[in-house]
Protein backbone atom coordinates (compact mmCIF):
# COMPACT_ATOMS: atom_id res chain seq x y z
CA UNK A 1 33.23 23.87 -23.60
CA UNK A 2 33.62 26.64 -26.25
CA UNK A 3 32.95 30.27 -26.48
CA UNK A 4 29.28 29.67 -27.76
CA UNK A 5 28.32 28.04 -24.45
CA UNK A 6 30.22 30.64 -22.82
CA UNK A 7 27.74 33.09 -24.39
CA UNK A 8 24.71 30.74 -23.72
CA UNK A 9 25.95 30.39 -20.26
CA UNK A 10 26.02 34.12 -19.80
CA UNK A 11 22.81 34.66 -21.58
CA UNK A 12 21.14 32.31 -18.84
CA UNK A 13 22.20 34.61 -16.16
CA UNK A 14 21.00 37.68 -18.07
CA UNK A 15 17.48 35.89 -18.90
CA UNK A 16 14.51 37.76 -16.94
CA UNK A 17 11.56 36.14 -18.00
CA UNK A 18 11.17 32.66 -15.51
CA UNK A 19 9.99 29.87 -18.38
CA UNK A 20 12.47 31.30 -20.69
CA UNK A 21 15.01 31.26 -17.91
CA UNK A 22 14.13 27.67 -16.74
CA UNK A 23 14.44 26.11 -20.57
CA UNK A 24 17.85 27.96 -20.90
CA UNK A 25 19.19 26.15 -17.49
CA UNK A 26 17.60 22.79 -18.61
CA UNK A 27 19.78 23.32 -21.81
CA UNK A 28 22.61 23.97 -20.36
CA UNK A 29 23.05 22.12 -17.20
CA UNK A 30 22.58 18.62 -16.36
CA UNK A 31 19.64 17.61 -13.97
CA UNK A 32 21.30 16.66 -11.24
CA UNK A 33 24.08 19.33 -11.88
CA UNK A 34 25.84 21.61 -9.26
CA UNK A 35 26.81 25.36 -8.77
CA UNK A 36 28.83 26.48 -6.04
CA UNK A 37 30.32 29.90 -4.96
CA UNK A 38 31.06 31.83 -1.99
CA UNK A 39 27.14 32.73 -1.82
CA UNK A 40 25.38 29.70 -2.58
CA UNK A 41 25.68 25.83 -3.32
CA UNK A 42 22.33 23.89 -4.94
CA UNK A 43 21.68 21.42 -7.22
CA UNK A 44 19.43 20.92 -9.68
CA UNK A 45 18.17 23.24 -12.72
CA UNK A 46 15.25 24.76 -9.74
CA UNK A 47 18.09 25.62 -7.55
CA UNK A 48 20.15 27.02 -10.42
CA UNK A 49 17.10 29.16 -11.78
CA UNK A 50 16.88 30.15 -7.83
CA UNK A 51 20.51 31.58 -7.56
CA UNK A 52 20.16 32.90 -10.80
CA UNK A 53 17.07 35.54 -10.01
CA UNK A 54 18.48 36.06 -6.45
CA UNK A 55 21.69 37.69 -8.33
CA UNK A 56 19.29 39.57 -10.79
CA UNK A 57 17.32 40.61 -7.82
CA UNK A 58 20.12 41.88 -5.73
CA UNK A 59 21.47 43.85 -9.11
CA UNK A 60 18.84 44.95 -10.83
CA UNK A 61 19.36 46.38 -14.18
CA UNK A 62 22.92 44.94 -14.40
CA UNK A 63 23.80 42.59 -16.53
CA UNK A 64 26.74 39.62 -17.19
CA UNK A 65 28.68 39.78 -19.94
CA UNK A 66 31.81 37.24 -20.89
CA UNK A 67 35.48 38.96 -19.24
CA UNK A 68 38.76 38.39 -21.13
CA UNK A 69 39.97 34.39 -19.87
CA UNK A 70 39.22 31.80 -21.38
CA UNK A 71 41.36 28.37 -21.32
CA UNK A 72 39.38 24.45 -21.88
CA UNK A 73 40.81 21.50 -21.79
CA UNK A 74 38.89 17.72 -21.56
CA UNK A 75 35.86 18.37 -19.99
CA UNK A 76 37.00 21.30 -17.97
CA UNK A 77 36.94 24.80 -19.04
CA UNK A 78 37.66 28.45 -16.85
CA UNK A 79 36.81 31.79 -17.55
CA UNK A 80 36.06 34.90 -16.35
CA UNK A 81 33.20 37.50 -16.50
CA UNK A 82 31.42 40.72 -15.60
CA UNK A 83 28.74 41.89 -13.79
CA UNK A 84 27.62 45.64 -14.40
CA UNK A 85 25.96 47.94 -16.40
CA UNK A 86 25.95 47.34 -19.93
CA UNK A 87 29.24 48.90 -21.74
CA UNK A 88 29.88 50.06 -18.36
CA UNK A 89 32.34 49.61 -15.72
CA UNK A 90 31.81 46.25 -13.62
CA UNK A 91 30.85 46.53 -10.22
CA UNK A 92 31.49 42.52 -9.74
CA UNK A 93 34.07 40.68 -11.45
CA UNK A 94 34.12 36.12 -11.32
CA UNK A 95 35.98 33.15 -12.40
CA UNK A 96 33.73 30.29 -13.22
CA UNK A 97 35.35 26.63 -13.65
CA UNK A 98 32.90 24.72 -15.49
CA UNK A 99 32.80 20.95 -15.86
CA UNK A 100 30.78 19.01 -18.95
CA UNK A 101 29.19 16.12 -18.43
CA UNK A 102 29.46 13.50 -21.47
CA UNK A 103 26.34 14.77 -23.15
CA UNK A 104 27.85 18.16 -23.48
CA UNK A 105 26.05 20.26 -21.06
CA UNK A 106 27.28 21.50 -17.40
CA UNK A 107 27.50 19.12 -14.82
CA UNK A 108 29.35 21.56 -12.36
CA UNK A 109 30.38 25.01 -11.85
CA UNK A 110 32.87 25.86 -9.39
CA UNK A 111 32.55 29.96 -8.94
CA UNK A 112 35.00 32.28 -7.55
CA UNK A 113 34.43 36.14 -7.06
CA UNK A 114 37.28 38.37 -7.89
CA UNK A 115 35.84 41.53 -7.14
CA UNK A 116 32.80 42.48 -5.61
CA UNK A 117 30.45 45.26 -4.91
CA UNK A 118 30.62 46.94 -0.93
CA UNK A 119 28.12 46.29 1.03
C-alpha cells in the first residue's frame, strides 16, 4: 500500500454520489473483502458502500482527509486519518490497518477510533 491508495482510500469515504461511490469500493477492495471497527463489521463491496454512507449520514458535510502516520510493510500498511470539516479541526480522529490482497487492492481493514465525537 502507498500514499496514492491512501488518498483513493480516503476519497472513497468522501464520495457522495452512490454509482460513483460503488465503482470506487469495487476498485479498491476485494469482493469478498472485510472492514471492521468498533461500529460495524461487513463484507463485501455492498456492505462497505453501506458503512460508508451511514458515516456520511451521521456527519454530514464533514469530510476524511489522510492524518500524519503512515508505516507499510508486505502486504500490511497503518495509518491514520481525520474526520471533520474541511481545513478544520477534526471532530473524529482513526487508525486504519489495511491488508492487500495479491492483486493489489484491500482485502481487510482493521479500524480503530482514536478520538471521537460526544454523543
Amino acid at each position: 500500500m502507498n500514499a496514492e491508495l491512501v488518498e483513493r482510500y480516503v476519497a472513497a469515504w468522501n464520495e457522495t454520489d452512490p454509482g460513483a461511490r460503488a465503482k470506487a469500493v469495487a476498485a479498491l477492495w476485494t469482493e469478498d473483502a472485510t472492514y471492521t471497527d468498533p461500529l460495524a463489521e461487513v463484507t463485501g463491496h455492498a456492505g462497505i458502500a453501506a458503512v460508508i454512507e451511514g458515516a456520511q449520514g451521521m456527519f454530514p458535510g464533514l469530510v476524511f482527509s489522510p492524518g500524519e502516520v503512515y508505516d507499510a510493510h508486505h502486504d500490511v500498511a497503518r495509518f491514520t486519518w481525520h474526520l471533520g470539516p474541511q481545513g478544520g479541526e477534526p471532530v473524529a480522529v482513526g487508525f486504519d490497518v489495511v491488508q492487500l490482497a495479491e492483486d493489489g487492492r484491500i482485502a481487510r481493514v482493521l479500524g480503530f477510533l482514536d478520538k471521537a465525537p460526544a454523543a
